[in-house]
Protein backbone atom coordinates (compact mmCIF):
# COMPACT_ATOMS: atom_id res chain seq x y z
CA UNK A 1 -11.79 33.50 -11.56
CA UNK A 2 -10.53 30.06 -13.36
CA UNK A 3 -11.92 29.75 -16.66
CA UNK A 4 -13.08 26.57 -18.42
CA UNK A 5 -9.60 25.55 -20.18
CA UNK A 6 -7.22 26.20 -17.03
CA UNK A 7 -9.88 23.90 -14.87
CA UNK A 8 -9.31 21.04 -16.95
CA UNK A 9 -5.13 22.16 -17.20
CA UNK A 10 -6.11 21.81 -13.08
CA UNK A 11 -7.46 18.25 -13.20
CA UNK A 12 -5.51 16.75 -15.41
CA UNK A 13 -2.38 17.91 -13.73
CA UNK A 14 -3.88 16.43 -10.72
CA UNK A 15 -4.78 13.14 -12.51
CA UNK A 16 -1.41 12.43 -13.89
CA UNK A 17 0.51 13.20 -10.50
CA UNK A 18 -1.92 10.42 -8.96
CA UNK A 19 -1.27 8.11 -11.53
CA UNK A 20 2.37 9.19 -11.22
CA UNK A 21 2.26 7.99 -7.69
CA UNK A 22 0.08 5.06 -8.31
CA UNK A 23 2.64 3.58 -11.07
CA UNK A 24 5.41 4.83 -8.10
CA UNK A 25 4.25 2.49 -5.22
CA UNK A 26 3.42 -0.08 -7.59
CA UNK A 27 -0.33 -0.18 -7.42
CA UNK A 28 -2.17 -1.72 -10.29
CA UNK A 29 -4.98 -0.04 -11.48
CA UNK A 30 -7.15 -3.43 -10.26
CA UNK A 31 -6.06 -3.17 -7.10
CA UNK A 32 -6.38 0.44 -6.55
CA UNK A 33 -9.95 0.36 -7.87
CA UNK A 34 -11.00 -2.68 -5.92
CA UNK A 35 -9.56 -1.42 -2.55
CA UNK A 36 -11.57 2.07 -3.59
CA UNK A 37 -14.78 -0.25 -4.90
CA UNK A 38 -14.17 1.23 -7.90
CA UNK A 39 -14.89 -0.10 -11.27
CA UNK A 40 -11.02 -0.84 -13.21
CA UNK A 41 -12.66 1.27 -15.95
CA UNK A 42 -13.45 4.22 -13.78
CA UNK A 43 -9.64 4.44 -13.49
CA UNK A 44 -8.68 3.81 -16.68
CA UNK A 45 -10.84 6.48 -18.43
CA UNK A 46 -9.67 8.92 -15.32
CA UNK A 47 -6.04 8.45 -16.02
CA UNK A 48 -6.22 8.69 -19.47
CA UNK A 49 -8.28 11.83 -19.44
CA UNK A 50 -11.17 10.43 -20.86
CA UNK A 51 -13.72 10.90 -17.75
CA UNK A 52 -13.42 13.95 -15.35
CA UNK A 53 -13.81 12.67 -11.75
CA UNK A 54 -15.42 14.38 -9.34
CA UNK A 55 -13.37 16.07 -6.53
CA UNK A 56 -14.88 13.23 -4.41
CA UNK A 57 -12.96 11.06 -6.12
CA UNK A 58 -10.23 13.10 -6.70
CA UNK A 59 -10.01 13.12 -2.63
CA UNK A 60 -10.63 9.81 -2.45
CA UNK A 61 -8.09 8.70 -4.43
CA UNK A 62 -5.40 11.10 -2.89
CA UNK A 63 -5.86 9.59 0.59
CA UNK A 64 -5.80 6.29 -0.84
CA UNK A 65 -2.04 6.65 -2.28
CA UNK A 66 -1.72 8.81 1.39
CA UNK A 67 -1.30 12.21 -1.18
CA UNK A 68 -1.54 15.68 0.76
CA UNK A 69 -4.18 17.23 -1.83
CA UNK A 70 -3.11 20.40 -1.06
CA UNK A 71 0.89 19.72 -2.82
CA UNK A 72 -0.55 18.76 -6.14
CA UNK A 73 -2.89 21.22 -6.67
């Protein structure tokens, strides 16, 4: 069983390897959120660790930068 703390190690391990690969292809965060309909905001707090996302966004995010979830977990 995962406990509290190594959930949120998890997520935001996840979080910054998206935003890795956002900054890597060169996506703003505008663009990414508009293409998503996503609110710029909702990003920003995500990838600075401010808001947990839900795994729905977490997935939807993923197959928007064309991520296989499954190598970042």
């Amino acid at each position: 069983m995962i406990n509290k703390r190594t959930a949120q190690e998890i997520s935001d391990s996840v979080i910054l390897k998206l935003k890795e690969e956002r900054m890597k292809q060169g996506i703003s965060q505008y663009r990414i959120a508009k293409d998503t309909g996503m609110s710029k905001s909702s990003i920003l707090y995500i990838e600075n660790l401010t808001q947990r996302p839900t795994l729905y966004t977490v997935i939807l995010l993923a197959n928007y930068l064309k991520i296989d979830l499954k190598k970042i977990l």
